[in-house]
Protein backbone atom coordinates (compact mmCIF):
# COMPACT_ATOMS: atom_id res chain seq x y z
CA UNK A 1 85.90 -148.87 57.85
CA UNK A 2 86.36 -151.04 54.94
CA UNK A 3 89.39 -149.35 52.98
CA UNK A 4 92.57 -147.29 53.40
CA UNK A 5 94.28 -145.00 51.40
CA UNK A 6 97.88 -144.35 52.39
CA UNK A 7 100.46 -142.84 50.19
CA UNK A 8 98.26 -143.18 47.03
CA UNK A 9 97.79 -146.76 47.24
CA UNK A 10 94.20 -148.44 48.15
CA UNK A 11 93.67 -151.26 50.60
CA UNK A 12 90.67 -153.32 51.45
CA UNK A 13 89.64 -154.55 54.90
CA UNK A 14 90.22 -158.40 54.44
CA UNK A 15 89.66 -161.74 56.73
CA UNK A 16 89.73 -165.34 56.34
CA UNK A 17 87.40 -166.00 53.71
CA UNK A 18 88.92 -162.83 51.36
CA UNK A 19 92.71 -163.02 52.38
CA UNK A 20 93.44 -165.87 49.78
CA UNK A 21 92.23 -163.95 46.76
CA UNK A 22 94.25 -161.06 47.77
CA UNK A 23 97.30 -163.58 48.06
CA UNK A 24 96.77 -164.83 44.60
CA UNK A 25 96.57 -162.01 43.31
CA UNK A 26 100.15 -161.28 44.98
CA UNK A 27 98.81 -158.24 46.78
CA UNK A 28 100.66 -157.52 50.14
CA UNK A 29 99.03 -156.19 53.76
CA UNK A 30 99.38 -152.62 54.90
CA UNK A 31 102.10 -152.45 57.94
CA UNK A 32 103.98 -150.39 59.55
CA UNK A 33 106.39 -149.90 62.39
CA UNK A 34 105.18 -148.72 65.83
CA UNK A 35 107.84 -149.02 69.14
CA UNK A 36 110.31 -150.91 66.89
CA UNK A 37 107.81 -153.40 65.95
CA UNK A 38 106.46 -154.31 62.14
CA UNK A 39 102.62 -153.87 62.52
CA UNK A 40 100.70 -155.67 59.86
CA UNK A 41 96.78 -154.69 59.93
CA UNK A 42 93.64 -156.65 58.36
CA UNK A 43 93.96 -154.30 55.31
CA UNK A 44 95.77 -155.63 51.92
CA UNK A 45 96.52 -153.65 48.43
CA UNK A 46 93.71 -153.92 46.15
CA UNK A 47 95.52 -155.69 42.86
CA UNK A 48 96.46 -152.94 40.32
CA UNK A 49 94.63 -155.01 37.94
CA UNK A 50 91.23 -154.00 39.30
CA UNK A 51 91.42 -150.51 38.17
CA UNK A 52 90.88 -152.02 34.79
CA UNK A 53 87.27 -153.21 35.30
CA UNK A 54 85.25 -151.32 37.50
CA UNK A 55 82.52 -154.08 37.79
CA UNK A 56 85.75 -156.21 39.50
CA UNK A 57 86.52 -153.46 41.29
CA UNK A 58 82.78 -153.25 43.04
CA UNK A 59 82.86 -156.85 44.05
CA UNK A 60 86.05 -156.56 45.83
CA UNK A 61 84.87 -153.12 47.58
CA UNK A 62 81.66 -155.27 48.40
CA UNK A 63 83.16 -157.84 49.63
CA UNK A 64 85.40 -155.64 51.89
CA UNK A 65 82.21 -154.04 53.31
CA UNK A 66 81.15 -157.04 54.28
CA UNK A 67 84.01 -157.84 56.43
CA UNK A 68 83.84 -154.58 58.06
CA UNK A 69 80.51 -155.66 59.04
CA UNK A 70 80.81 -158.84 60.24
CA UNK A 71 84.13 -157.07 61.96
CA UNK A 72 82.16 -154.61 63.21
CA UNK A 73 78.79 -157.04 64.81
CA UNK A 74 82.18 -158.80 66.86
CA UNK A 75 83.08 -156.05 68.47
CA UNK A 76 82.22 -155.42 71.92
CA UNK A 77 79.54 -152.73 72.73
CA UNK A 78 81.13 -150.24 75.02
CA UNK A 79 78.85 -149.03 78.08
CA UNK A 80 78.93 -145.57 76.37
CA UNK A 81 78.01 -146.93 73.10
CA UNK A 82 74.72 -148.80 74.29
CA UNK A 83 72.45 -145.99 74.35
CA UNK A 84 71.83 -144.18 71.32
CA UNK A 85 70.89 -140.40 73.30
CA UNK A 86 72.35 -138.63 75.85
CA UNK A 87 71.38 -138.46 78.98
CA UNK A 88 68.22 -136.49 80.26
CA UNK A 89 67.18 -136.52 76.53
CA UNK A 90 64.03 -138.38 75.48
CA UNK A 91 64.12 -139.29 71.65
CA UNK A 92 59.83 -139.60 72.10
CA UNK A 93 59.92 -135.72 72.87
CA UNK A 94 58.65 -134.50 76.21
């Protein structure tokens, strides 16, 4: 996943190499409270300004997709994720 919508506003998935444009750009992170606690997630407001130009727009949505990649390759593969078919089912046929 590589954006969020919440409450009309649009967030991009962000990490180390992105998160400083975002800051300049004095965008803020999506949080929220959970058990009393301020949650702040890897997702920031995409700058108001980049609903003005589109082609702006598409590098910052690119650039988010590539962090939910790169997210994504770090994650763990679950025992029930490793095989792609279930069981007793032979993706060659019969």
């Amino acid at each position: 996943m590589f954006a969020l919508i919440i409450d009309e506003t649009l967030y991009f998935k962000v990490d180390g190499s992105t998160r400083p444009a975002f800051e300049q750009a004095g965008s803020t992170p999506f949080v929220y409270y959970a058990k009393g606690k301020l949650v702040a997630l890897s997702y920031w407001q995409v700058p108001p300004d980049l609903f003005e130009d589109s082609e702006q727009l598409g590098q910052w949505a690119q650039k988010a997709w590539q962090v939910a990649l790169r997210a994504q390759a770090l994650k763990p593969v679950s025992k029930t994720k490793k095989t792609s078919h279930h069981q007793g089912f032979d993706p060659d046929g019969p």
